[in-house]
Protein backbone atom coordinates (compact mmCIF):
# COMPACT_ATOMS: atom_id res chain seq x y z
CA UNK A 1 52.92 90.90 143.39
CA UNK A 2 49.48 89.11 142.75
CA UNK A 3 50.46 86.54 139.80
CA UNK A 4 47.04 85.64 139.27
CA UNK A 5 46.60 89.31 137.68
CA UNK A 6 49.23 89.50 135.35
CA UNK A 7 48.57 89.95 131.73
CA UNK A 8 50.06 87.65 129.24
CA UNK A 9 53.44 88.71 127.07
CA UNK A 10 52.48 91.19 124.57
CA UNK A 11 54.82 89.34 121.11
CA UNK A 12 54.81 89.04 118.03
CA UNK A 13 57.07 88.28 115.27
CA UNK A 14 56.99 88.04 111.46
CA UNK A 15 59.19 86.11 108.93
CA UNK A 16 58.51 86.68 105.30
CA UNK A 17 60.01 85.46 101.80
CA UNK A 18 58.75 85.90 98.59
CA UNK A 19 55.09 84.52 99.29
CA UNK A 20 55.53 82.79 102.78
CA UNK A 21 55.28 84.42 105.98
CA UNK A 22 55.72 82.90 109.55
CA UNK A 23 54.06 84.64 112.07
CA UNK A 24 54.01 84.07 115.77
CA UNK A 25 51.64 85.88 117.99
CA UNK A 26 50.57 85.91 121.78
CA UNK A 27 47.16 84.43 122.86
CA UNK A 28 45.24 84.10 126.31
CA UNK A 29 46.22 80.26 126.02
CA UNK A 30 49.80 80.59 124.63
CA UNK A 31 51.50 81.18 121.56
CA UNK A 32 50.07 80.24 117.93
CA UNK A 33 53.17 80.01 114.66
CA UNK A 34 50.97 80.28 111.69
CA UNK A 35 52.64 79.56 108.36
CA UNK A 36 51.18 81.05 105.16
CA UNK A 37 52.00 80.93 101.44
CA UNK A 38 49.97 81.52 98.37
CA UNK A 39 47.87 79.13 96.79
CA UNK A 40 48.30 77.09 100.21
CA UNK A 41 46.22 76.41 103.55
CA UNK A 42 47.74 78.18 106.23
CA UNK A 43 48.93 76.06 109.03
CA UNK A 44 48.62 76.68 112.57
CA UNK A 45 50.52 75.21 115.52
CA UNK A 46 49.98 76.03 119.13
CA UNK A 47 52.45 76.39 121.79
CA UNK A 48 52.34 76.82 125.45
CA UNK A 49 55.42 78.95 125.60
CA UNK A 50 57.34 81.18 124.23
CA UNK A 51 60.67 79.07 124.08
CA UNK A 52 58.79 76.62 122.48
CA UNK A 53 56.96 78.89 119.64
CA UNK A 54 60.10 80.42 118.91
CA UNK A 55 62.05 77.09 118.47
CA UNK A 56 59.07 75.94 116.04
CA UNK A 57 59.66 79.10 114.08
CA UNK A 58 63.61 78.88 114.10
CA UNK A 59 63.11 75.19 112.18
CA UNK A 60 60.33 76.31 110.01
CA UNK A 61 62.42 78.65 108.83
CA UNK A 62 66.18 77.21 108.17
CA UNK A 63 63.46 74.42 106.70
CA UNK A 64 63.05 76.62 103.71
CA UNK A 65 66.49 76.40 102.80
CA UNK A 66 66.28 72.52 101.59
């Protein structure tokens, strides 16, 4: 199999509470967690894998909790 031609992981996931939502989603360089709440910016972070974007969400959200 040619690796050069494969297509990147089609994912996506969304985390939502009241007015915050964590969002992950697939990109030609990676993975981008976005973080959104009313009356706030909306952050973005950037991974290069999933492992890594998924870990990032994991802490954002037991980070809620305190």
């Amino acid at each position: 199999m040619n690796r050069s031609r494969m297509r990147p992981l089609a994912f996506g996931a969304r985390l939502r509470e009241g007015d915050r939502t964590l969002r992950v989603q697939g990109d030609a360089r990676g993975y981008t967690l976005e973080d959104t709440g009313r009356g706030r910016d909306a952050k973005r972070r950037s991974h290069s894998s999933l492992e890594s974007a998924l870990r990032d969400l994991a802490r954002s959200w037991r980070g809620r909790l305190n």
